[in-house]
PDB file of N, CA and C in Angstrom:
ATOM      1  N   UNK A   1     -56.006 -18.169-155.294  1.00  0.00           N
ATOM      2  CA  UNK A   1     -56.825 -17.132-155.911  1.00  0.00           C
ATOM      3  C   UNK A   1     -58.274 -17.344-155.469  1.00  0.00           C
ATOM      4  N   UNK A   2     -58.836 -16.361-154.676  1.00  0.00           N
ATOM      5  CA  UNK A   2     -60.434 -16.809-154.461  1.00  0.00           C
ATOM      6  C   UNK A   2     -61.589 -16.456-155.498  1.00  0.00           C
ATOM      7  N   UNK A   3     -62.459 -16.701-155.294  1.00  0.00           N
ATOM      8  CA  UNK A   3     -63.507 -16.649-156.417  1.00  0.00           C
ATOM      9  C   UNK A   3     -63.846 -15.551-157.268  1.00  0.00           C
ATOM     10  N   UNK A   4     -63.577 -14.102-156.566  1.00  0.00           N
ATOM     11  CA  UNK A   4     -64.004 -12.964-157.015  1.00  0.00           C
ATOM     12  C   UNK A   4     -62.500 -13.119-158.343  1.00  0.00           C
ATOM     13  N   UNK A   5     -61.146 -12.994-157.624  1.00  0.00           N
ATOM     14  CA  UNK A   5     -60.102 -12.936-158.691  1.00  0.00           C
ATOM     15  C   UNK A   5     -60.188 -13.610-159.817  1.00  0.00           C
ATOM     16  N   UNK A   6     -60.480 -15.063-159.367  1.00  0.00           N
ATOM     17  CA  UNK A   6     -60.575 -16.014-161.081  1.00  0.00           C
ATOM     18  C   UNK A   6     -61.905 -15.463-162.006  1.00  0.00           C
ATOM     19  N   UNK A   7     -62.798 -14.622-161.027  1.00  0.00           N
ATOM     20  CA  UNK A   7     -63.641 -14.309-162.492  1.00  0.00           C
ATOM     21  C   UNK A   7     -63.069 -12.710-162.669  1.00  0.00           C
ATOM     22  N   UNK A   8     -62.536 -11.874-162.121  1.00  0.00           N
ATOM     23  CA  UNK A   8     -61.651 -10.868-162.628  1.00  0.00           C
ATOM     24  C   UNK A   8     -61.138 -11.451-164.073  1.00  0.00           C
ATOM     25  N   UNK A   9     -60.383 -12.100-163.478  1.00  0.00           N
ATOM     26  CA  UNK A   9     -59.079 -12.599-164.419  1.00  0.00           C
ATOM     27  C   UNK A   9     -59.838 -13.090-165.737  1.00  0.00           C
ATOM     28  N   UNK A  10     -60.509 -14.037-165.529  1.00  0.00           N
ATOM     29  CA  UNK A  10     -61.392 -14.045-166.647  1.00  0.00           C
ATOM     30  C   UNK A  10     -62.349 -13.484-167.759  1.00  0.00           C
ATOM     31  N   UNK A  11     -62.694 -11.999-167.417  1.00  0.00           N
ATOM     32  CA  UNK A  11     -63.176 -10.989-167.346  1.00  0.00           C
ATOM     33  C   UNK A  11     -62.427  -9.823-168.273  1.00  0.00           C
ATOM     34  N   UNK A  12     -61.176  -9.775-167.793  1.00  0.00           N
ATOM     35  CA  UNK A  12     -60.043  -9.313-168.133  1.00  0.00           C
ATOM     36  C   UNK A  12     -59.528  -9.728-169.656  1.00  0.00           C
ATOM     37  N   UNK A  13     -59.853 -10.774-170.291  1.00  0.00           N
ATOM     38  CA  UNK A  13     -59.477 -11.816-170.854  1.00  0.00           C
ATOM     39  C   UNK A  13     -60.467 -11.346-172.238  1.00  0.00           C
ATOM     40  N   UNK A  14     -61.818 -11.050-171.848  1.00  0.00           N
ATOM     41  CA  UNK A  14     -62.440 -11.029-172.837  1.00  0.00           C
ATOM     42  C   UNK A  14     -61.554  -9.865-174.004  1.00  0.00           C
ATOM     43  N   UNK A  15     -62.047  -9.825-175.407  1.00  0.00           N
ATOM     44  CA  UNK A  15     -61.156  -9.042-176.295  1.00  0.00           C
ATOM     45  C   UNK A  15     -61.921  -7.830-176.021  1.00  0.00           C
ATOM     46  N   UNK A  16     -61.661  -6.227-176.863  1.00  0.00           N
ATOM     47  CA  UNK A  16     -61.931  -5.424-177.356  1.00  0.00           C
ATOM     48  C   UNK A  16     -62.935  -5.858-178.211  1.00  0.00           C
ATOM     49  N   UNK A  17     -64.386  -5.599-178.502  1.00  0.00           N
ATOM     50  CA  UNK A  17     -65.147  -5.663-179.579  1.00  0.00           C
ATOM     51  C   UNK A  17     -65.868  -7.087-179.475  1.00  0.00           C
ATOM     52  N   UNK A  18     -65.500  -7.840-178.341  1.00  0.00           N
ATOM     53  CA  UNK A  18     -66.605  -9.180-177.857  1.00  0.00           C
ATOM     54  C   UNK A  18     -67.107  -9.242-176.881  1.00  0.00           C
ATOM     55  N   UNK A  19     -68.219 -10.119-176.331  1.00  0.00           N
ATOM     56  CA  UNK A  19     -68.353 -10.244-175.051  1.00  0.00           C
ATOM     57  C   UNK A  19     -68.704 -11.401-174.183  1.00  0.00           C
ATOM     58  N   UNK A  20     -69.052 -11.977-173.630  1.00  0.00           N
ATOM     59  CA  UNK A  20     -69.171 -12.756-172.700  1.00  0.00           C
ATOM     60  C   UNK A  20     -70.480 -12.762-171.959  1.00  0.00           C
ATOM     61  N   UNK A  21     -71.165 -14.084-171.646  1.00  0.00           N
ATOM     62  CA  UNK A  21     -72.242 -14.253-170.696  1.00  0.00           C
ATOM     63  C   UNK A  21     -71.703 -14.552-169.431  1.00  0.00           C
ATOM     64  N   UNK A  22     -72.760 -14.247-167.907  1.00  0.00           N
ATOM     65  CA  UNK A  22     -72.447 -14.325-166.770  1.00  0.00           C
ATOM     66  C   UNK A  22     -72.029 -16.065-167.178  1.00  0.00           C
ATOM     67  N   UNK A  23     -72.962 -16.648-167.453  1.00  0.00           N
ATOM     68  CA  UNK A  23     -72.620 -18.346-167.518  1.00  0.00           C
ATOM     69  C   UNK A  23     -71.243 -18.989-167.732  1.00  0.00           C
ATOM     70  N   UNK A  24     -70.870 -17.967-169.179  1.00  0.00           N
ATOM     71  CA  UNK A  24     -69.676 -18.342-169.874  1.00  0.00           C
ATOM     72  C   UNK A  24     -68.399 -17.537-168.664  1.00  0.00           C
ATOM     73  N   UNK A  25     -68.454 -16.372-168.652  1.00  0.00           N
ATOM     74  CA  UNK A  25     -67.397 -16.159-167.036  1.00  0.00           C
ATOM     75  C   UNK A  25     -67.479 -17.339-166.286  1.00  0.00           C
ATOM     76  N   UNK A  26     -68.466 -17.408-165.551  1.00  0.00           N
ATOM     77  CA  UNK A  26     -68.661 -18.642-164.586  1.00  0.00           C
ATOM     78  C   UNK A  26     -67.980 -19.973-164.980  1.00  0.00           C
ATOM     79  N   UNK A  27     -68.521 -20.206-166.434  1.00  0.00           N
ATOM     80  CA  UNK A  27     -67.578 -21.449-166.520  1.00  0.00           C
ATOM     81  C   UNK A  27     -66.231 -21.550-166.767  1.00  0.00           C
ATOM     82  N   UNK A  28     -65.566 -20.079-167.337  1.00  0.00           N
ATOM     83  CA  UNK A  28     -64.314 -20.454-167.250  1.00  0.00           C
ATOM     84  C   UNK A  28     -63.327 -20.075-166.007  1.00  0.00           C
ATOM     85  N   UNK A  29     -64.467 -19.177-164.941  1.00  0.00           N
ATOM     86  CA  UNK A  29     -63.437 -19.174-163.659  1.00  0.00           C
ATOM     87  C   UNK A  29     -63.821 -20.573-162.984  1.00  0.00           C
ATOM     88  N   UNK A  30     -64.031 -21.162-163.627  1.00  0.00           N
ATOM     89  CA  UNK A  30     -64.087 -23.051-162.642  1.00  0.00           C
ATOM     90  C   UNK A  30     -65.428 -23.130-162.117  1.00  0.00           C
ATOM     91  N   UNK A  31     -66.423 -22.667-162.262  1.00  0.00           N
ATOM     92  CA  UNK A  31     -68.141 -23.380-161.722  1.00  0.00           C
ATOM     93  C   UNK A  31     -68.869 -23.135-162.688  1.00  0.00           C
ATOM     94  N   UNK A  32     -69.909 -23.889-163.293  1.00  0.00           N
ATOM     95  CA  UNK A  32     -70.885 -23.436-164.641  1.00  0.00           C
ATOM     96  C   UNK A  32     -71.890 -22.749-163.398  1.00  0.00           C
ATOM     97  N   UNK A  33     -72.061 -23.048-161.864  1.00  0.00           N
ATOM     98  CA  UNK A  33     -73.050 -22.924-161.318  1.00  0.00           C
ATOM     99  C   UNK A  33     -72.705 -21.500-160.642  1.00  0.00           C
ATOM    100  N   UNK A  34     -72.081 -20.506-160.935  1.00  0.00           N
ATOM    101  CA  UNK A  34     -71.791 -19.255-160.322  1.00  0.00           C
ATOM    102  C   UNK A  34     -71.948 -17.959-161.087  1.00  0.00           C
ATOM    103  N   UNK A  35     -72.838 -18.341-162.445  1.00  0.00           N
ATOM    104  CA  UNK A  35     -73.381 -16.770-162.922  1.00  0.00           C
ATOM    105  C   UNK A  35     -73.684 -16.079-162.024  1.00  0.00           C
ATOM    106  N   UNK A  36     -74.861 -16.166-160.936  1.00  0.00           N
ATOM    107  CA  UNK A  36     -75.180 -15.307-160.160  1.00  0.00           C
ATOM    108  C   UNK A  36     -73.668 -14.732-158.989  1.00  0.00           C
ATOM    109  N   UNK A  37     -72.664 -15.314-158.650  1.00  0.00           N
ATOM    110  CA  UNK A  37     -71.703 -14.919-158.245  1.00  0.00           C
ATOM    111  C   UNK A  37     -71.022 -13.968-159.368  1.00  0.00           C
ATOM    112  N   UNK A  38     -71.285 -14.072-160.024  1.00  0.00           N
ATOM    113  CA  UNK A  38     -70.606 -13.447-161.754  1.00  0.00           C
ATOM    114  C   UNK A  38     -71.017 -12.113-161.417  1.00  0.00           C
ATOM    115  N   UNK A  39     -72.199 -11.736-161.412  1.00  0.00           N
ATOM    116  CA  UNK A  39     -72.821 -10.887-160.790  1.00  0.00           C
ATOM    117  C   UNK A  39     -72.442  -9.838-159.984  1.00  0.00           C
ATOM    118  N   UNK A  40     -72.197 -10.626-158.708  1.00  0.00           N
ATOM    119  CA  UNK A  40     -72.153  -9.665-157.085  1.00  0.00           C
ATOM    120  C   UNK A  40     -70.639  -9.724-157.592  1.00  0.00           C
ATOM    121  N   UNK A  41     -69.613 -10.234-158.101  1.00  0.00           N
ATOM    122  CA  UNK A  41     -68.493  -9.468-158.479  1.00  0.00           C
ATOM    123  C   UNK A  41     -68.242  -8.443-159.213  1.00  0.00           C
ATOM    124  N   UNK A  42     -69.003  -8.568-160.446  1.00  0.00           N
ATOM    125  CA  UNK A  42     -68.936  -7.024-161.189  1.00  0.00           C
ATOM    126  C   UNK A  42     -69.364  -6.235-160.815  1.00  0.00           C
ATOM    127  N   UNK A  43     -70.491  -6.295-160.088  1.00  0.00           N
ATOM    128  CA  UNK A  43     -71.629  -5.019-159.251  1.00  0.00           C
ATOM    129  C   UNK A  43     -70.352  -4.794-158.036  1.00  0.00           C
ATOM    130  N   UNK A  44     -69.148  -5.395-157.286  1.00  0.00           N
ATOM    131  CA  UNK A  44     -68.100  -4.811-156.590  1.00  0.00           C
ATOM    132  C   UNK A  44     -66.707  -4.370-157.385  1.00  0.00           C
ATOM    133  N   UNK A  45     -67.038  -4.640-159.065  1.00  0.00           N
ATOM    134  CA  UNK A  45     -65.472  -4.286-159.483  1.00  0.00           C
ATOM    135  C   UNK A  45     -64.570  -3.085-158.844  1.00  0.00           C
ATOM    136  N   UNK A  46     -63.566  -3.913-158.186  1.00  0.00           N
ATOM    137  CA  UNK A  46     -62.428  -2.965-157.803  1.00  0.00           C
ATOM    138  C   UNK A  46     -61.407  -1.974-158.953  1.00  0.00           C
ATOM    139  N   UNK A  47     -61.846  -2.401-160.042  1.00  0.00           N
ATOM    140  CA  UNK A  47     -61.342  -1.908-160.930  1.00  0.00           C
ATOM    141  C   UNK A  47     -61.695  -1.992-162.073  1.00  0.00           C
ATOM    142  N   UNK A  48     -62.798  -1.069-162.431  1.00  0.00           N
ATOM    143  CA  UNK A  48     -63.513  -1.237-163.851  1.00  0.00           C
ATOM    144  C   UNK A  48     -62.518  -0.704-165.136  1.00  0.00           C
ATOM    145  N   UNK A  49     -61.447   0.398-164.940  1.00  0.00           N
ATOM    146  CA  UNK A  49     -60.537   0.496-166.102  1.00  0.00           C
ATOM    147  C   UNK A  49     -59.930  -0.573-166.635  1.00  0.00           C
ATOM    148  N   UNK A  50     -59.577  -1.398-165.434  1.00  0.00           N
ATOM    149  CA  UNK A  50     -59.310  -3.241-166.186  1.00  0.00           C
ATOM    150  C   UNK A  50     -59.535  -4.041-166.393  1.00  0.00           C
ATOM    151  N   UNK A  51     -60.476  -4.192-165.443  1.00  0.00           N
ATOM    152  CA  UNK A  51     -61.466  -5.386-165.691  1.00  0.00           C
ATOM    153  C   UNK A  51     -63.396  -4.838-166.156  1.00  0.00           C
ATOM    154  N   UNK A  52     -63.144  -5.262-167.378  1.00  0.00           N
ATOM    155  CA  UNK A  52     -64.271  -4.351-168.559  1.00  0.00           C
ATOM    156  C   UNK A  52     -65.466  -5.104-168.146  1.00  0.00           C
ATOM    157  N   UNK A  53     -65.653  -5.229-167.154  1.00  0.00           N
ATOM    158  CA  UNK A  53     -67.517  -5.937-166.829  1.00  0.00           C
ATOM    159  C   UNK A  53     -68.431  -5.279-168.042  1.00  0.00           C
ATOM    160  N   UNK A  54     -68.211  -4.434-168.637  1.00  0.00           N
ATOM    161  CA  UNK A  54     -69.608  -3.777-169.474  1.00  0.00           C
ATOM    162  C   UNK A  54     -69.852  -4.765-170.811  1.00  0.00           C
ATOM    163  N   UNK A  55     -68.151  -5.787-170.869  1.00  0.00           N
ATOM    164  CA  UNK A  55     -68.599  -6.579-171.786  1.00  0.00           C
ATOM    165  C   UNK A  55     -69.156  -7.743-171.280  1.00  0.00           C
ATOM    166  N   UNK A  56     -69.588  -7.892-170.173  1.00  0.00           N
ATOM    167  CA  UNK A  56     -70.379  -9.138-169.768  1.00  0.00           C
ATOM    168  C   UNK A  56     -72.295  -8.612-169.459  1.00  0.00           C
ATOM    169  N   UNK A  57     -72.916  -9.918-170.990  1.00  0.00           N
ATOM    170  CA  UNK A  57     -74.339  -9.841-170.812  1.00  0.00           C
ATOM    171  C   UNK A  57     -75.598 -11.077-170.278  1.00  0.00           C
ATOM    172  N   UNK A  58     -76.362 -10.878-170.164  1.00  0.00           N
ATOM    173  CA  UNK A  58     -76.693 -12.365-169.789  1.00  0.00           C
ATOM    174  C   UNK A  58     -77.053 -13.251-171.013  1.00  0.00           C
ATOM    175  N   UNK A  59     -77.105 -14.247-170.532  1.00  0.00           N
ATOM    176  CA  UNK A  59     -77.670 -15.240-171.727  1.00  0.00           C
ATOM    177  C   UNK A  59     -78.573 -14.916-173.175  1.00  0.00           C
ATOM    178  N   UNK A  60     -79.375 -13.817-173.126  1.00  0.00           N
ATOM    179  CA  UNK A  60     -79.966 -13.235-173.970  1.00  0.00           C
ATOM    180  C   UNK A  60     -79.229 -12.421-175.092  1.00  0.00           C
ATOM    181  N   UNK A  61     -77.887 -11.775-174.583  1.00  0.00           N
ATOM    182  CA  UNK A  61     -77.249 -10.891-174.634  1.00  0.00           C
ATOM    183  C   UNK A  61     -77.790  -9.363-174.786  1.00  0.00           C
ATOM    184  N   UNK A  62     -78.589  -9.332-173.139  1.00  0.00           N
ATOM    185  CA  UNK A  62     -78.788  -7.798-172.586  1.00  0.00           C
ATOM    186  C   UNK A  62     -77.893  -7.256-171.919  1.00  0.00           C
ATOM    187  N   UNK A  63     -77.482  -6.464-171.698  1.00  0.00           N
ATOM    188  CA  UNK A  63     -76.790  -5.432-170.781  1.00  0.00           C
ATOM    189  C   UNK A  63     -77.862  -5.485-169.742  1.00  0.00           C
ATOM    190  N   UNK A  64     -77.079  -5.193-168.340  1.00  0.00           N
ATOM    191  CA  UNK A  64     -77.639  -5.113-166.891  1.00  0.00           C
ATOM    192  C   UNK A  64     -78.444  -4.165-166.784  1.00  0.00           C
ATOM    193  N   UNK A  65     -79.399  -4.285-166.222  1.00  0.00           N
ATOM    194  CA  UNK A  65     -80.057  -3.054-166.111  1.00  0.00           C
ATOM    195  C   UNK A  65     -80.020  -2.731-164.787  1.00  0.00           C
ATOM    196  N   UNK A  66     -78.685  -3.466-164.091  1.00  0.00           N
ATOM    197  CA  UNK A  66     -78.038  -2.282-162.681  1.00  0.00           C
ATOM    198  C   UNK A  66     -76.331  -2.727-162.718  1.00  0.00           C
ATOM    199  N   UNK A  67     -76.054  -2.418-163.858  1.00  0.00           N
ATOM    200  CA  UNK A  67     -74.677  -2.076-164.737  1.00  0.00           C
ATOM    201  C   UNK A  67     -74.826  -0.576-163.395  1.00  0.00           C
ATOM    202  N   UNK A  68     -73.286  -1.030-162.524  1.00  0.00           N
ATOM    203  CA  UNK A  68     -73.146   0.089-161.435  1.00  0.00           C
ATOM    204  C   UNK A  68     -72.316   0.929-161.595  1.00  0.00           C
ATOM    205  N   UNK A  69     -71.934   0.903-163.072  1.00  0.00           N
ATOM    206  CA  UNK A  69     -70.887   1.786-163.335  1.00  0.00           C
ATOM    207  C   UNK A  69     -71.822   3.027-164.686  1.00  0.00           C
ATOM    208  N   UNK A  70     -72.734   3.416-164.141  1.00  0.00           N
ATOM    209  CA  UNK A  70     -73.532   4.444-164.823  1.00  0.00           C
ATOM    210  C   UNK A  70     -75.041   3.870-165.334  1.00  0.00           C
ATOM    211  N   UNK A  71     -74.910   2.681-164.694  1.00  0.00           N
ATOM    212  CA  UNK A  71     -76.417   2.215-165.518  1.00  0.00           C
ATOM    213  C   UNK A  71     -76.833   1.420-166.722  1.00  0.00           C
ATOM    214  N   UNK A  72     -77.453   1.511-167.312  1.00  0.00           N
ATOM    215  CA  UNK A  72     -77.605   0.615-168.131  1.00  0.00           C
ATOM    216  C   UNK A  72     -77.334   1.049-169.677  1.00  0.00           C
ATOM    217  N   UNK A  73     -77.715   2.183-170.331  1.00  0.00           N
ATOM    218  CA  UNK A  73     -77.532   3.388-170.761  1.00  0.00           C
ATOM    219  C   UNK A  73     -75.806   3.251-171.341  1.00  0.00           C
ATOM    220  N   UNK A  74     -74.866   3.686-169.875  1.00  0.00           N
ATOM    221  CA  UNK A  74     -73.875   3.814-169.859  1.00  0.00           C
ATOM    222  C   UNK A  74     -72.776   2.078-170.365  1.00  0.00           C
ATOM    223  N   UNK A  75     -73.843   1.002-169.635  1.00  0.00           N
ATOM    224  CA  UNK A  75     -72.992  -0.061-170.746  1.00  0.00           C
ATOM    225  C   UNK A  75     -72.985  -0.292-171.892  1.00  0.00           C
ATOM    226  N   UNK A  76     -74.577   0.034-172.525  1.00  0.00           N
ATOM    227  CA  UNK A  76     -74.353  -0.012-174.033  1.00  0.00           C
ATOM    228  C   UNK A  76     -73.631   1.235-174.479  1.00  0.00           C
ATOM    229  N   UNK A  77     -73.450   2.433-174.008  1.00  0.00           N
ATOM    230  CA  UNK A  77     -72.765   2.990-174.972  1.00  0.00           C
ATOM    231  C   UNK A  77     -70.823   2.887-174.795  1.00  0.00           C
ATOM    232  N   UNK A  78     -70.321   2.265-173.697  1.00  0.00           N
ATOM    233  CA  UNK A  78     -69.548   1.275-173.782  1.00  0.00           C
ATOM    234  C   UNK A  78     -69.246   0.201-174.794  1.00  0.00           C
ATOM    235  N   UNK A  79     -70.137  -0.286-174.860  1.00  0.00           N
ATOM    236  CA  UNK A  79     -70.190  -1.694-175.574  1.00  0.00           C
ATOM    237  C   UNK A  79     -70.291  -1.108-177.378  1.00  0.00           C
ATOM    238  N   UNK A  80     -71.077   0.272-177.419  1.00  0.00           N
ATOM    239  CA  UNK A  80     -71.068   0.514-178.788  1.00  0.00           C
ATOM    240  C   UNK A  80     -69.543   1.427-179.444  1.00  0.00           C
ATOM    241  N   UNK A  81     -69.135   1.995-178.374  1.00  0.00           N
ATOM    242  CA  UNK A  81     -67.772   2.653-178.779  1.00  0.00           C
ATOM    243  C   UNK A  81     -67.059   1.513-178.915  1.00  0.00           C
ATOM    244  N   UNK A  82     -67.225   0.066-178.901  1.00  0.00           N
ATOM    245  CA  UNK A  82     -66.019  -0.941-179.290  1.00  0.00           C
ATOM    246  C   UNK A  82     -66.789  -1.540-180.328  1.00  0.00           C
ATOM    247  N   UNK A  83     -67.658  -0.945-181.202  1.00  0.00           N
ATOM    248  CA  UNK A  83     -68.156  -1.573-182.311  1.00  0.00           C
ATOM    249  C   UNK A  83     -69.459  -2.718-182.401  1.00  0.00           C
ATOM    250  N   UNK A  84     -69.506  -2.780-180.859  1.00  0.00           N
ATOM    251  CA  UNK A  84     -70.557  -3.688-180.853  1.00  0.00           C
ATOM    252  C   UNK A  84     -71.934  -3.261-180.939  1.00  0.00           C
ATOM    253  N   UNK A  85     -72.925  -3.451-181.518  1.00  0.00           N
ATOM    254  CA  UNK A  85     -74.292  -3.164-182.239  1.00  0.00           C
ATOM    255  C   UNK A  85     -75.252  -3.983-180.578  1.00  0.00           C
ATOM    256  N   UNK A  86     -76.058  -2.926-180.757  1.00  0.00           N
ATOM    257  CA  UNK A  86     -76.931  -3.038-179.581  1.00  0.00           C
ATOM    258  C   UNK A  86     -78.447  -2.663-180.123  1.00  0.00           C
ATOM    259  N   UNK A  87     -79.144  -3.772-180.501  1.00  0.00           N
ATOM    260  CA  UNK A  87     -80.245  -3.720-181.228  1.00  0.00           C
ATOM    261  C   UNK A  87     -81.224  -4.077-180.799  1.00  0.00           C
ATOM    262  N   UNK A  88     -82.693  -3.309-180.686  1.00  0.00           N
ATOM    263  CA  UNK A  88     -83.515  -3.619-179.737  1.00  0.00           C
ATOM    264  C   UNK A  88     -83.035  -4.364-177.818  1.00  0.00           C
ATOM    265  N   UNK A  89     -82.506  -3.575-177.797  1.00  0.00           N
ATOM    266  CA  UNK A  89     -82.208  -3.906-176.606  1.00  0.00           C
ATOM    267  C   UNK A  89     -81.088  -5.061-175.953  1.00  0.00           C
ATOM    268  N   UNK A  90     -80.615  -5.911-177.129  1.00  0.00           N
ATOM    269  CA  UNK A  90     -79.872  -6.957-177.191  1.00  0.00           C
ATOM    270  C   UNK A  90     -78.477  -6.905-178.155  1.00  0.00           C
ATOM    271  N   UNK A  91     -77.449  -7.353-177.446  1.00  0.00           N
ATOM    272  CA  UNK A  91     -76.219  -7.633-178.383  1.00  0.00           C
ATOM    273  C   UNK A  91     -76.929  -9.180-179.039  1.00  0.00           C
ATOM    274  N   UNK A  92     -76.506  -9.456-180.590  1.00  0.00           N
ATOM    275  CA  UNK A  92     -76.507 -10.224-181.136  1.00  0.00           C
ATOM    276  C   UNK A  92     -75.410 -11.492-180.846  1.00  0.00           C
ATOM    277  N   UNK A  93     -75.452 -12.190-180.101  1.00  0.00           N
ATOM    278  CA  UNK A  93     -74.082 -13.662-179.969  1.00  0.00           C
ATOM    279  C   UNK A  93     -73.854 -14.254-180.683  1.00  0.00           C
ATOM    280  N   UNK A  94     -74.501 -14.584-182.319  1.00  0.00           N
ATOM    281  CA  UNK A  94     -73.710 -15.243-182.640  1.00  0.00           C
ATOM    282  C   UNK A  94     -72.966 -14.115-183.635  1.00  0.00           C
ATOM    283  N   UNK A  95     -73.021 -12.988-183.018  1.00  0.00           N
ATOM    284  CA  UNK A  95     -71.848 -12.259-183.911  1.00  0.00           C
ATOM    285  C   UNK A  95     -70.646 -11.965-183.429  1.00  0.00           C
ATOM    286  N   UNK A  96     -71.615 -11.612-181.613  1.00  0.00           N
ATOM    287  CA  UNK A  96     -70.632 -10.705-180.766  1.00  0.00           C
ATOM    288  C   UNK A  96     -69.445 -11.847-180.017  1.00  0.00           C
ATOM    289  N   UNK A  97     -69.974 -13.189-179.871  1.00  0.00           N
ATOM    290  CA  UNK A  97     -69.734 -13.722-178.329  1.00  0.00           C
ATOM    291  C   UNK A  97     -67.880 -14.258-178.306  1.00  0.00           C
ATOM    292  N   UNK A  98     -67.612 -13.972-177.149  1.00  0.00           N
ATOM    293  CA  UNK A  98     -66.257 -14.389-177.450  1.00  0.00           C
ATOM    294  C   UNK A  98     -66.245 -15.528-177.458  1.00  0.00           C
ATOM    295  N   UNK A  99     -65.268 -16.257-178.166  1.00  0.00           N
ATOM    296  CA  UNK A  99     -65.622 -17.670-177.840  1.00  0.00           C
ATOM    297  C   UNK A  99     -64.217 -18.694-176.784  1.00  0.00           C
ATOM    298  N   UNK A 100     -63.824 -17.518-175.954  1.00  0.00           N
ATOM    299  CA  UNK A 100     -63.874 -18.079-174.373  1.00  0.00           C
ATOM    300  C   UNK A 100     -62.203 -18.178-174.649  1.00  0.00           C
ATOM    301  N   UNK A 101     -61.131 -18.585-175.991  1.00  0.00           N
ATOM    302  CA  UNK A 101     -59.821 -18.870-175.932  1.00  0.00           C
ATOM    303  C   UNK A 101     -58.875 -17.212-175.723  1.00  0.00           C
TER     304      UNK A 101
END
């Protein structure tokens, strides 16, 4: 499996109604040191109906602001049709964050 698939797969994984940091992807497709690879994979998702990149934010828990699947706009209101609260500009983690099982 090369690098782009294990963070698919991982990606894939997150629930309905949580989300995930580039870091936390990164560490569970096998490198803590590949957020920024976390990245240039979702900005190529081959398949955003399955693999839900809109629930991955950065460390802050912002949404991308070159989220390539409509923008930035378009991930939070993603992220809010699954219940998740997008407040001043930030998802809240210790409400939202998945916690990775």
């Amino acid at each position: 499996m090369n690098t782009f698939e294990r963070i698919y797969d991982v990606v894939r994984k997150i629930p309905y109604g949580k989300v995930a940091t580039y870091g936390q992807v990164a560490l569970l497709a096998g490198n803590p040191r590949w957020s920024q690879v976390v990245g240039y994979a979702l900005h190529s998702n081959p398949d955003p109906d399955n693999i839900p990149c809109f629930r991955v934010v950065n460390r802050f828990g912002e949404p991308s602001s070159a989220f390539v699947f409509g923008g930035v706009n378009r991930q939070i209101e993603l992220l809010q049709s699954e219940g998740i609260e997008v407040k001043d500009g930030r998802v809240d983690l210790s409400r939202y964050l998945w916690d990775g099982r």
